[in-house]
C-alpha atoms as a PDB file:
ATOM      1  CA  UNK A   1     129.489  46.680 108.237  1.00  0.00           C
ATOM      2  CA  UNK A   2     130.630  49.486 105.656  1.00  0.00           C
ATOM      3  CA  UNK A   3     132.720  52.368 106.746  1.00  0.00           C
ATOM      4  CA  UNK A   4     132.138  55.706 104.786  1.00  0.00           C
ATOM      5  CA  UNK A   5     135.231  56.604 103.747  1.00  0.00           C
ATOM      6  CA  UNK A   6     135.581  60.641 103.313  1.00  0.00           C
ATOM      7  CA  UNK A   7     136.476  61.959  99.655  1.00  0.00           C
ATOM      8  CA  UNK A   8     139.914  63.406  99.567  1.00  0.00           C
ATOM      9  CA  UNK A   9     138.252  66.333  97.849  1.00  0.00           C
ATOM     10  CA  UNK A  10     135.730  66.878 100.551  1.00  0.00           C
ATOM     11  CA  UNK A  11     138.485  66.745 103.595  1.00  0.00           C
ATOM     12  CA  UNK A  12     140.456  69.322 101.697  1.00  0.00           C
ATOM     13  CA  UNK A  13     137.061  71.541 101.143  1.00  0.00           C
ATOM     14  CA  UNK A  14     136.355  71.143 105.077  1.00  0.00           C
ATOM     15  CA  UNK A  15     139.241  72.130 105.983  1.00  0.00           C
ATOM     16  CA  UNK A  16     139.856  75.811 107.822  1.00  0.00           C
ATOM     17  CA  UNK A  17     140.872  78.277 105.075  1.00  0.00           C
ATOM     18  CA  UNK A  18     143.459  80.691 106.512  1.00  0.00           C
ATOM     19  CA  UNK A  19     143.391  83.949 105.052  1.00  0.00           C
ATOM     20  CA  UNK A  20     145.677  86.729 105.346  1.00  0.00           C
ATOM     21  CA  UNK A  21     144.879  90.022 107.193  1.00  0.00           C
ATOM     22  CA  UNK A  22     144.006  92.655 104.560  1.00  0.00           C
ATOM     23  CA  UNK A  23     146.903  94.947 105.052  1.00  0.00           C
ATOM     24  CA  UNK A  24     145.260  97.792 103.157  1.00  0.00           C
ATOM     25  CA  UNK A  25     142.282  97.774 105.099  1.00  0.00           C
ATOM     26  CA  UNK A  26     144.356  98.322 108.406  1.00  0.00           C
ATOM     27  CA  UNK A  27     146.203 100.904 106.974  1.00  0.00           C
ATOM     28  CA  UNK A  28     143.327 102.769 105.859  1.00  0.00           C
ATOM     29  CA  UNK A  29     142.081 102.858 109.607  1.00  0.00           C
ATOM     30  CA  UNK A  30     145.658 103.784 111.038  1.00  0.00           C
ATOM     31  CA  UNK A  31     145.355 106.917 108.796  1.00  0.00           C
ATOM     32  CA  UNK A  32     141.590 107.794 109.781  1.00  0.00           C
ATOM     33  CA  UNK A  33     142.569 107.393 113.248  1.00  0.00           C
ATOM     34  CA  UNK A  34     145.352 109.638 112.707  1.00  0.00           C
ATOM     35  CA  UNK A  35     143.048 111.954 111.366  1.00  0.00           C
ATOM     36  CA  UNK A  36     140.602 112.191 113.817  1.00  0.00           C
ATOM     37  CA  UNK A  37     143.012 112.563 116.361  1.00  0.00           C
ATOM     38  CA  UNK A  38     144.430 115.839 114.531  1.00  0.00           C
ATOM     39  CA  UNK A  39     140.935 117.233 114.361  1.00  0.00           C
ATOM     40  CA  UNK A  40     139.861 116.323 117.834  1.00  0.00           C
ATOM     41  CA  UNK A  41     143.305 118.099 118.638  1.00  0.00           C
ATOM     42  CA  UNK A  42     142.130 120.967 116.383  1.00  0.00           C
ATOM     43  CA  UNK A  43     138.608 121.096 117.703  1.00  0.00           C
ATOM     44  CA  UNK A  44     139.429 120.583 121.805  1.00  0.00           C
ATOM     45  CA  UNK A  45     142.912 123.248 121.991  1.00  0.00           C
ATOM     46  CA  UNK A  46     140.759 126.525 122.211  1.00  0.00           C
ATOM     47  CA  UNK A  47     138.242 125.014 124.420  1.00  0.00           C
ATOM     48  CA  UNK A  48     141.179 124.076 126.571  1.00  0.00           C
ATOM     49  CA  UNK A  49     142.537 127.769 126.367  1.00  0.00           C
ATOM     50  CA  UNK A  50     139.255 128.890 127.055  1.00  0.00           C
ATOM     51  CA  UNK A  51     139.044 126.790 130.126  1.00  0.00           C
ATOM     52  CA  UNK A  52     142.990 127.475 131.485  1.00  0.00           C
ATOM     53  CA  UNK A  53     142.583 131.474 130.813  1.00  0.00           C
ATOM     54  CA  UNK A  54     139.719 132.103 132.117  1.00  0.00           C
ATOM     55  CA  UNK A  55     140.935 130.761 135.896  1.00  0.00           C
ATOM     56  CA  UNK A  56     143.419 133.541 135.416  1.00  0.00           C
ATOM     57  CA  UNK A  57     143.801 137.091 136.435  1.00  0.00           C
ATOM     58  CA  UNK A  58     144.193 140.134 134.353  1.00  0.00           C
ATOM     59  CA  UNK A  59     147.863 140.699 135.368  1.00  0.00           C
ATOM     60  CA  UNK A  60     147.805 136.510 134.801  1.00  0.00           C
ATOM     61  CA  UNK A  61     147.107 136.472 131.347  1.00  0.00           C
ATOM     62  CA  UNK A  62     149.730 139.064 130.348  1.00  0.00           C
ATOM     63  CA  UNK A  63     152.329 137.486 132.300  1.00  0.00           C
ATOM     64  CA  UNK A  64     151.946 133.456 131.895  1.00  0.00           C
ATOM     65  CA  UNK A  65     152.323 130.665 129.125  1.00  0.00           C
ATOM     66  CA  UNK A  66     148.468 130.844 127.528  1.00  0.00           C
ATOM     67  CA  UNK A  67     148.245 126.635 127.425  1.00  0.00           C
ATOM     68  CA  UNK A  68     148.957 126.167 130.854  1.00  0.00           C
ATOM     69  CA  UNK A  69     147.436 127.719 134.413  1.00  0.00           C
ATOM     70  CA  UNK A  70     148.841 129.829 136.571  1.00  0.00           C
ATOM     71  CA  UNK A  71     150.974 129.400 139.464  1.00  0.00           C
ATOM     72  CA  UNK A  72     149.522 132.267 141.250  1.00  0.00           C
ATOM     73  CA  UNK A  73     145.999 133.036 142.049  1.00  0.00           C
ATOM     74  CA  UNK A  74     142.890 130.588 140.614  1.00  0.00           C
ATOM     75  CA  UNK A  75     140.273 133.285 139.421  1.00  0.00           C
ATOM     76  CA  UNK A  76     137.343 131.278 137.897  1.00  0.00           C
ATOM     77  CA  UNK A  77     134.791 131.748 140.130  1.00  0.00           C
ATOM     78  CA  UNK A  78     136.250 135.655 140.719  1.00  0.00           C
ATOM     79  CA  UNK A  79     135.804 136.400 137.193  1.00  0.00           C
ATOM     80  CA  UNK A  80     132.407 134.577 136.755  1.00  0.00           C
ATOM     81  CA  UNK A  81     130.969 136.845 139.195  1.00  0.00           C
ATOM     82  CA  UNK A  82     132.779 139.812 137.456  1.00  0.00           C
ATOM     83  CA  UNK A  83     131.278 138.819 134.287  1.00  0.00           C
ATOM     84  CA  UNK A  84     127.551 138.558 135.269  1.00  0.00           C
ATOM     85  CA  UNK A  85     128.109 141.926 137.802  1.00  0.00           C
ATOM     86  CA  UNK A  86     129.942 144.223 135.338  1.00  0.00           C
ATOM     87  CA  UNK A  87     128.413 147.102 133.832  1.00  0.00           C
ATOM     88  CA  UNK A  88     125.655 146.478 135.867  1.00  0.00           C
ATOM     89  CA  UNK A  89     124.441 143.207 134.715  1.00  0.00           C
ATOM     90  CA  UNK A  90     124.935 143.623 130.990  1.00  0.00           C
ATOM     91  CA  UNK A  91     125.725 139.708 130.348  1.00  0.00           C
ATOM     92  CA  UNK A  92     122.755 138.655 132.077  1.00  0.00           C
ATOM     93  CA  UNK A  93     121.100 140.945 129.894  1.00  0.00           C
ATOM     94  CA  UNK A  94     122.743 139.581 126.616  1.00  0.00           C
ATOM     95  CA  UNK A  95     122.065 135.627 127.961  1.00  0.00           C
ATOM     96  CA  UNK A  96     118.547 136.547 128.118  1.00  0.00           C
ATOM     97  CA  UNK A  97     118.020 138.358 124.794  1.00  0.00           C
ATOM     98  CA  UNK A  98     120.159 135.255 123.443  1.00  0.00           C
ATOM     99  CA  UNK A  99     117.864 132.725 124.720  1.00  0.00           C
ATOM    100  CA  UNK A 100     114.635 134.818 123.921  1.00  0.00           C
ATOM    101  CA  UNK A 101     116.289 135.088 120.457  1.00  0.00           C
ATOM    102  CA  UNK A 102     116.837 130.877 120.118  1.00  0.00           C
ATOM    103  CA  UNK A 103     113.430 130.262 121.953  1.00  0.00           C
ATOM    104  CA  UNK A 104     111.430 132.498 119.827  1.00  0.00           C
ATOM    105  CA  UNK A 105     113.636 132.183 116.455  1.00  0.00           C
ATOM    106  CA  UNK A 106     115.169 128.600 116.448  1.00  0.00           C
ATOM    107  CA  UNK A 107     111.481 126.914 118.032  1.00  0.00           C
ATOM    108  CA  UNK A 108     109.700 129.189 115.221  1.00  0.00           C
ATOM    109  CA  UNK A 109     112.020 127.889 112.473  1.00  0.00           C
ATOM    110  CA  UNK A 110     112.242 124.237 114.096  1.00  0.00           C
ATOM    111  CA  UNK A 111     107.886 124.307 113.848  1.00  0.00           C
ATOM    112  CA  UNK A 112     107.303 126.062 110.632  1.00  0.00           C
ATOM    113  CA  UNK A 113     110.082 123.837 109.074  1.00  0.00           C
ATOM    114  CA  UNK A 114     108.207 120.737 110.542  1.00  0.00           C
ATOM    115  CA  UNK A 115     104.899 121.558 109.398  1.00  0.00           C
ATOM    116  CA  UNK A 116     106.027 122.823 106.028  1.00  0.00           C
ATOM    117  CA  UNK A 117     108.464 119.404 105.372  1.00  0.00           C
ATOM    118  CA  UNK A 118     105.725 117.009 106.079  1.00  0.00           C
ATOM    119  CA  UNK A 119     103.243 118.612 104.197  1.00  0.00           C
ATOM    120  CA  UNK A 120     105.777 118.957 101.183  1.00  0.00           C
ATOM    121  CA  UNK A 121     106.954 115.073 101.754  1.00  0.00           C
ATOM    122  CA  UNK A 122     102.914 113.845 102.007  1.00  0.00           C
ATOM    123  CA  UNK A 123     100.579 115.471  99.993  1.00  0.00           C
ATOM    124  CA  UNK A 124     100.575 116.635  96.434  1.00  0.00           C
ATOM    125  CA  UNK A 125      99.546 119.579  95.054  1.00  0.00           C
ATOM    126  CA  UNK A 126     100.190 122.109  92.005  1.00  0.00           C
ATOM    127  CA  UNK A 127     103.814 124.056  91.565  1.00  0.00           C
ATOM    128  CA  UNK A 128     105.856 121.270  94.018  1.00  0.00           C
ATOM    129  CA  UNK A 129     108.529 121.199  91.799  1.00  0.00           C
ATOM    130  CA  UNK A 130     109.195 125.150  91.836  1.00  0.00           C
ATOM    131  CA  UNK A 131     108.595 124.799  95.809  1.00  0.00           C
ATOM    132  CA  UNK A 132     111.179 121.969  95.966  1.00  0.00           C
ATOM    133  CA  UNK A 133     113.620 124.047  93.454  1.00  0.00           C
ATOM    134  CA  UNK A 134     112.994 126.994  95.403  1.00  0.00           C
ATOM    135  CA  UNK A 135     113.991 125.080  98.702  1.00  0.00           C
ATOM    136  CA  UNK A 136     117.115 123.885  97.111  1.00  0.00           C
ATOM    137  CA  UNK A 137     118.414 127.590  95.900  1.00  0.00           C
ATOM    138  CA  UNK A 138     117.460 129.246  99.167  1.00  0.00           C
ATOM    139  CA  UNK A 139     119.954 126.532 100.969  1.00  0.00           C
ATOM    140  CA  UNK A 140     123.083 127.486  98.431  1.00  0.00           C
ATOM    141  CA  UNK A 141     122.246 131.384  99.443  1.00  0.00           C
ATOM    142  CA  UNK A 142     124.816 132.046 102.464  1.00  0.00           C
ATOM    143  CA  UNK A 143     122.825 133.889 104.985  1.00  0.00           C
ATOM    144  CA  UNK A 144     125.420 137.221 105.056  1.00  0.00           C
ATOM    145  CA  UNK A 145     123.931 137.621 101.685  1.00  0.00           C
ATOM    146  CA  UNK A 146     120.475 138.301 102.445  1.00  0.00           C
ATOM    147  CA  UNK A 147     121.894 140.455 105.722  1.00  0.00           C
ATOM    148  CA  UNK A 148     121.971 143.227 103.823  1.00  0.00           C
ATOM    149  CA  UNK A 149     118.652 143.961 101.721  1.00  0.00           C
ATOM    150  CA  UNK A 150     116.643 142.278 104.627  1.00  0.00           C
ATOM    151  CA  UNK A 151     118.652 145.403 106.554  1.00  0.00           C
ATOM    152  CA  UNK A 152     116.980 147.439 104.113  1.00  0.00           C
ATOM    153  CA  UNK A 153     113.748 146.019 103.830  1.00  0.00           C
ATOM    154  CA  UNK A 154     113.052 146.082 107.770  1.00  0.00           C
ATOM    155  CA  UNK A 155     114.497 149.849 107.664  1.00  0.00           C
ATOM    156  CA  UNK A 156     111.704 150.527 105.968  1.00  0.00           C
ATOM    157  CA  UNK A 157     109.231 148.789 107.941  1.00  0.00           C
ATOM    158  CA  UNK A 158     110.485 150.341 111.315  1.00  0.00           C
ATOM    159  CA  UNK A 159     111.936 147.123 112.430  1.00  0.00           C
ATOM    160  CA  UNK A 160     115.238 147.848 112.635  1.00  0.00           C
ATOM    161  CA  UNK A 161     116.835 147.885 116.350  1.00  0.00           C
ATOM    162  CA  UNK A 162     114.092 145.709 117.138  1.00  0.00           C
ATOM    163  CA  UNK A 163     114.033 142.095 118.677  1.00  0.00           C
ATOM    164  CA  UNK A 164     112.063 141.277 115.631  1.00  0.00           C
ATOM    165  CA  UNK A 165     114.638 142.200 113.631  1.00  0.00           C
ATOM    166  CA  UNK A 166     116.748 139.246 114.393  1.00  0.00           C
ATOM    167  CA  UNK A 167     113.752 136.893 115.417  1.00  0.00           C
ATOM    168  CA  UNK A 168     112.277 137.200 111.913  1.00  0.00           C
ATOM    169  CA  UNK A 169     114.926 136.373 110.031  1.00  0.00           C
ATOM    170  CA  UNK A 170     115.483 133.400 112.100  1.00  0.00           C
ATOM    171  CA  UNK A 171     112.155 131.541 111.483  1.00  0.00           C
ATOM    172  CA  UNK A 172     113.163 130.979 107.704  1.00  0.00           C
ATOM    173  CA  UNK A 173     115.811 128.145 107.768  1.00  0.00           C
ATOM    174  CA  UNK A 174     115.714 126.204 104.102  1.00  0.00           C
ATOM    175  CA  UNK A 175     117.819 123.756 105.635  1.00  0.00           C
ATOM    176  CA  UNK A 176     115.626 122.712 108.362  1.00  0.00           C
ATOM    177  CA  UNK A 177     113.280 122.416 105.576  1.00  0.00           C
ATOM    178  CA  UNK A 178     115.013 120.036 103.203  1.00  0.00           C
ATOM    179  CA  UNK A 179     115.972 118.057 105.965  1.00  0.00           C
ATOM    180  CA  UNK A 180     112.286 117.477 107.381  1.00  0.00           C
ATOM    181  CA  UNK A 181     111.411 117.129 103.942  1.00  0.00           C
ATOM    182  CA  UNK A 182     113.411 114.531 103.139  1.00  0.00           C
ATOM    183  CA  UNK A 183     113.312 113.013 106.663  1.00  0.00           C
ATOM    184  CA  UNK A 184     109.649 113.099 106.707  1.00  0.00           C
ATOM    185  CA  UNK A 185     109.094 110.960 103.207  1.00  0.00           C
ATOM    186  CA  UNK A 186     111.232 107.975 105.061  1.00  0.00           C
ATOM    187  CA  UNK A 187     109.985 108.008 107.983  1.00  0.00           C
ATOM    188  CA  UNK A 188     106.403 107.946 107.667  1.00  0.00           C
ATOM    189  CA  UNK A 189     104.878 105.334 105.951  1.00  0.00           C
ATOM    190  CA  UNK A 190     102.204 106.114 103.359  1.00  0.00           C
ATOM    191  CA  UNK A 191     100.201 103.156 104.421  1.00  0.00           C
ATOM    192  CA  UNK A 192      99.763 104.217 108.211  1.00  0.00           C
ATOM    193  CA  UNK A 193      98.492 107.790 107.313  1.00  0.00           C
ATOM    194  CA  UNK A 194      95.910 105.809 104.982  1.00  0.00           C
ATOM    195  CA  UNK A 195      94.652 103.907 108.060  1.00  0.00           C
ATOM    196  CA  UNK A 196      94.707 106.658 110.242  1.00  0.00           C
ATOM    197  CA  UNK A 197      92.226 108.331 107.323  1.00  0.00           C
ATOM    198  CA  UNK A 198      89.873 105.610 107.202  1.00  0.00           C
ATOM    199  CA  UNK A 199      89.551 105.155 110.930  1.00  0.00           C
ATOM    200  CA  UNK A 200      88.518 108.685 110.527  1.00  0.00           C
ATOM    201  CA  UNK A 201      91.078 110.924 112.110  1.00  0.00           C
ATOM    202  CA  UNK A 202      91.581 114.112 110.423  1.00  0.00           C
ATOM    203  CA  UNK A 203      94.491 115.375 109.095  1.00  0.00           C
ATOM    204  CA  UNK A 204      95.572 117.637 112.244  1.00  0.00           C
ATOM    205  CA  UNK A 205      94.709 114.700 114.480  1.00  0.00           C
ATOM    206  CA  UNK A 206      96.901 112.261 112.226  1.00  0.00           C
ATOM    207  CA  UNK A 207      99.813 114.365 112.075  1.00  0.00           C
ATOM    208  CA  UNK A 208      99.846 114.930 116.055  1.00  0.00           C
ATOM    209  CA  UNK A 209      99.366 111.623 117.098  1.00  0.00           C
ATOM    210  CA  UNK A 210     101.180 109.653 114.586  1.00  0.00           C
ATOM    211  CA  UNK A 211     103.543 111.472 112.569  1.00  0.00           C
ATOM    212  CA  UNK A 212     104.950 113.905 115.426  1.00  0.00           C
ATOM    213  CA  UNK A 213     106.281 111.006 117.285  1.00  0.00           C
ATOM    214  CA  UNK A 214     107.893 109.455 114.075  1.00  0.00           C
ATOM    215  CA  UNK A 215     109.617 112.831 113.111  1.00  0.00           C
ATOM    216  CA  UNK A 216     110.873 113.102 117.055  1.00  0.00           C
ATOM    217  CA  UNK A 217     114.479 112.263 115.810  1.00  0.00           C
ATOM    218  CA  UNK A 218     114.445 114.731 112.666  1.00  0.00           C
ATOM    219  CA  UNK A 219     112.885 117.685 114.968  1.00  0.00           C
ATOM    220  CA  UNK A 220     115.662 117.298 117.427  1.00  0.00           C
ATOM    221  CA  UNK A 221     118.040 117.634 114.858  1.00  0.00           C
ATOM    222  CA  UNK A 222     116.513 120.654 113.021  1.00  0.00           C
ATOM    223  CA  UNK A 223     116.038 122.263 116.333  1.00  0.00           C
ATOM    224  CA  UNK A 224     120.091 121.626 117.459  1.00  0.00           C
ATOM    225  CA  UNK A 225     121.015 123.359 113.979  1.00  0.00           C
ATOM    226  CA  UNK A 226     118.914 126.328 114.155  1.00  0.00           C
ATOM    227  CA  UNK A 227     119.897 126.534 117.956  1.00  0.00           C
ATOM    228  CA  UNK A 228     123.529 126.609 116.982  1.00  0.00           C
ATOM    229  CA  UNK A 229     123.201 128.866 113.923  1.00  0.00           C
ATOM    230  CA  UNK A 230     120.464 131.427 116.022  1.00  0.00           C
ATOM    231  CA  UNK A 231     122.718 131.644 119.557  1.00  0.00           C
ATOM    232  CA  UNK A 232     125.978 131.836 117.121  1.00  0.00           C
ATOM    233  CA  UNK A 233     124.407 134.707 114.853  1.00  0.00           C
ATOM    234  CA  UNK A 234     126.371 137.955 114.508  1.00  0.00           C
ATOM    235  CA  UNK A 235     126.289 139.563 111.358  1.00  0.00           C
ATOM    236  CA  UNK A 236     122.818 140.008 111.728  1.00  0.00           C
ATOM    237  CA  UNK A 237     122.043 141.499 114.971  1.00  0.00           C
ATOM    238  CA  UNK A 238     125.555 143.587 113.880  1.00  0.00           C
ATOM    239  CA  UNK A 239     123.922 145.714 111.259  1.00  0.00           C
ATOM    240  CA  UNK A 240     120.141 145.587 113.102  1.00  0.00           C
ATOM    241  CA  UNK A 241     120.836 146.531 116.653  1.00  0.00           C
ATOM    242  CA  UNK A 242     121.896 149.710 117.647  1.00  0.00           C
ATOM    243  CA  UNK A 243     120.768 149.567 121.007  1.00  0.00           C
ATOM    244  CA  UNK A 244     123.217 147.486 123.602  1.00  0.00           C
ATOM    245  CA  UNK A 245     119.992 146.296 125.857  1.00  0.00           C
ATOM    246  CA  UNK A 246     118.895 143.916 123.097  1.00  0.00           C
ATOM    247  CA  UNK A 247     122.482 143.071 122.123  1.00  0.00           C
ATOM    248  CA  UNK A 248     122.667 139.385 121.688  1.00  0.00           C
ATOM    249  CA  UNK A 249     126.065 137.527 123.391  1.00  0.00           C
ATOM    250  CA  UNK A 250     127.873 137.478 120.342  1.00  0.00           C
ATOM    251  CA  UNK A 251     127.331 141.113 119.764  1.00  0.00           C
ATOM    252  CA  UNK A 252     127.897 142.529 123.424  1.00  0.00           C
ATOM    253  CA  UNK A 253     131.469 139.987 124.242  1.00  0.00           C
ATOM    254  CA  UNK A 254     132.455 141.994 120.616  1.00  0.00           C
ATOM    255  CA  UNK A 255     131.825 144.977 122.301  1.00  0.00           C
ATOM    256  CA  UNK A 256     133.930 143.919 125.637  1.00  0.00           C
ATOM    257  CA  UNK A 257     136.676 142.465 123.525  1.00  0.00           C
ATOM    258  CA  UNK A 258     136.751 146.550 121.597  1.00  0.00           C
ATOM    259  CA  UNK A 259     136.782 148.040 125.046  1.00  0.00           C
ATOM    260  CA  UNK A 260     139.674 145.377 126.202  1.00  0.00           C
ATOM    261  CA  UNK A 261     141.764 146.824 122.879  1.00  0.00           C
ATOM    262  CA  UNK A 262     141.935 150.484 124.332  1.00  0.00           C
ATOM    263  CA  UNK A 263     144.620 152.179 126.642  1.00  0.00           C
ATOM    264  CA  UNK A 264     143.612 150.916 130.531  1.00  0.00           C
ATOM    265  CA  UNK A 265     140.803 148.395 128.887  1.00  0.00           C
ATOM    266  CA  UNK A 266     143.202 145.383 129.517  1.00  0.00           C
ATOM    267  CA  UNK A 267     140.996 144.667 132.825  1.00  0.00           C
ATOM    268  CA  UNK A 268     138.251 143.573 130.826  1.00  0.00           C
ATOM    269  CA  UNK A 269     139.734 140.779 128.685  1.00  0.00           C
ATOM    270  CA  UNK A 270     140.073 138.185 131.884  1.00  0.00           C
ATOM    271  CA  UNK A 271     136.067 138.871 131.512  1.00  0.00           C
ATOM    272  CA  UNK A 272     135.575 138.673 127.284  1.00  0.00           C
ATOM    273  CA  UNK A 273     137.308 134.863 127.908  1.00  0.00           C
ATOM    274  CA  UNK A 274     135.342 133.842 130.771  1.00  0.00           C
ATOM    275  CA  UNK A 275     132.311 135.223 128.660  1.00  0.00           C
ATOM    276  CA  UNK A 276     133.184 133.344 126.239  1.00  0.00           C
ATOM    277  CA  UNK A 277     133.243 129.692 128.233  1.00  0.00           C
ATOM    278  CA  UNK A 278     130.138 130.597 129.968  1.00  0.00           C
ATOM    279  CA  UNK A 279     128.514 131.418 126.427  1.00  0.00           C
ATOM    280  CA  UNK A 280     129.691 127.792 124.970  1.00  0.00           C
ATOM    281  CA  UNK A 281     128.600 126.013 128.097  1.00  0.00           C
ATOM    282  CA  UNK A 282     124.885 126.033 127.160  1.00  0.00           C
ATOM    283  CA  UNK A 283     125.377 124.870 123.474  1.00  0.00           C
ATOM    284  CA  UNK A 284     127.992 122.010 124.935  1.00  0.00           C
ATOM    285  CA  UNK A 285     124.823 121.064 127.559  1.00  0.00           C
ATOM    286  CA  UNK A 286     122.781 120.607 124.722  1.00  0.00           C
ATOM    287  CA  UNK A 287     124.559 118.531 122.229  1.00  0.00           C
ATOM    288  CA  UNK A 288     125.581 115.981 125.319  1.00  0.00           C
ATOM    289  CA  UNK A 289     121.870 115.828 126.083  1.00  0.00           C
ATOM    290  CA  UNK A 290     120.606 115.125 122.881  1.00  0.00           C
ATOM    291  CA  UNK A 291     123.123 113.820 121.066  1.00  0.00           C
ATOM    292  CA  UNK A 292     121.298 110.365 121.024  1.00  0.00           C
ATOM    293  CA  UNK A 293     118.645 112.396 118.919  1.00  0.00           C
ATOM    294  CA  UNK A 294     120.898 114.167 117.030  1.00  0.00           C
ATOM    295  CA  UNK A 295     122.514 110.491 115.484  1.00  0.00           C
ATOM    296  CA  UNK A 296     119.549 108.666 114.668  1.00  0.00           C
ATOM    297  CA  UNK A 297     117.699 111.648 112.829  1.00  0.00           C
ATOM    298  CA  UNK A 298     120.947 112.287 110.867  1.00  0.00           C
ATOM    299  CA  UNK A 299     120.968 108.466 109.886  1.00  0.00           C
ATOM    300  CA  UNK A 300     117.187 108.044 109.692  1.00  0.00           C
ATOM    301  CA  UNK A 301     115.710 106.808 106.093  1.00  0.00           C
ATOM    302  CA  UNK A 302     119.733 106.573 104.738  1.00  0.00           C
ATOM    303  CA  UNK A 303     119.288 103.189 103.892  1.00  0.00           C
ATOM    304  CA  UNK A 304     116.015 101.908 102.037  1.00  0.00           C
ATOM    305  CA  UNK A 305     114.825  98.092 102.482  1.00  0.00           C
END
């Protein structure tokens, strides 16, 4: 009977290695944490004033600390029915030419930049390199620069004070197009357009039934930016509307906060920051709903196999 007797090399190599904790590491996430608890900070203190102020009277706001309720009198739900009743409705007029304006707009731009990124991303054809250039320099162009000769060019078209003044304008978002351009040439495999081809679907049928449901994450997420940027706009419907019935939110809560500035306007303020939180709350409702969306078409085709 032999007995295998272990090298002394061999018990030392299976032996547990102990390592020591990489100290930089840890103190890399200490300061990120740090930092993301300053921005969250940042990000959540005027939603919190939002939400504390606008539970508060008019003589409440002038005469209490602005981070903290009041002791007196809890006004939310007064000064939400002030805010859709005053001047005779006008919010619920501005939350509907808001929404018409994202509907219309932000769907428009969230389509046409669909349609126009997969066909960019999946077939060739002559002059795709000026198209794709083109794309780029439109993104780098801040929309406040355009504001002004679109202003001009819809002047003379009889557009201006219009709804499709501001619509218009929205339906062109480069952005959205890069995005679904780039999203759309990961996502969709060459190969299972091919088959789709030979089994004799056509080209509308094959992007309907196959690639729609591929680019589901990438639509969400054009569609949540062009949301944002359409029910956020205010330059635009600033120098295009004239007329306060198709004032947007952003436009007619400016208006409130002016008439809040004058002598015996004070009243109105309580109703410019409960405004406010109601305008946010839709945007907020939104994110939270698709946020699962949102993530996986920002992180779709990021990493290639």
């Amino acid at each position: 009977m032999t007995a295998t007797v272990q090298s002394p090399r061999r018990a030392k190599d299976a032996a547990p290695v102990r390592r020591k904790p990489y100290r930089r590491g840890n103190r890399r996430s200490l300061t990120l944490t740090l930092l993301t608890g300053v921005v969250a900070i940042y990000s959540l203190v005027p939603l919190f004033w939002l939400v504390v102020n606008a539970t508060k009277t008019p003589e409440g706001l002038l005469g209490s600390f602005g981070l903290w309720f009041d002791d007196g009198e809890f006004a939310l739900f007064d000064n939400i029915a002030q805010t859709f009743t005053y001047d005779d409705g006008a919010f619920v007029r501005w939350l509907g030419n808001t929404v018409m304006y994202v509907v219309v707009g932000a769907g428009g731009a969230t389509l046409l930049a669909t349609l126009a990124g997969y066909g960019l991303a999946k077939f060739n054809f002559v002059g795709k390199r000026a198209v794709f250039a083109t794309v780029i320099g439109a993104v780098a162009v801040p929309g406040t620069a355009l504001a002004v000769p679109t202003f001009l060019m819809f002047s003379k078209m009889g557009l201006t004070n219009t709804p499709w003044s501001v619509i218009i304008p929205s339906l062109v978002s480069p952005f959205g197009l890069y995005l679904m351009w780039t999203f759309s040439a990961q996502a969709i495999p060459d190969e299972m357009l091919e088959a789709a081809r030979m089994d004799g679907a056509g080209e509308f049928r094959t992007f309907l039934r196959i690639s729609v449901p591929l680019l589901g994450p990438g639509i969400v997420t054009v569609l949540l930016f062009t949301m944002v940027a359409t029910w956020n706009n205010y330059f635009l419907p600033l120098i295009m509307l004239k007329d306060p019935a198709w004032y947007p939110l952003t436009i007619g809560l400016n208006a409130w906060n002016d008439q809040a500035q004058t002598v015996g306007g004070q009243a109105v303020f309580n109703l410019v920051i409960t405004g406010s939180l109601l305008t946010i709350l839709p945007l907020l409702a939104a994110f939270l709903l698709l946020q699962r969306y949102w993530q996986s078409g920002l992180t779709a085709g990021s990493v290639k196999e």
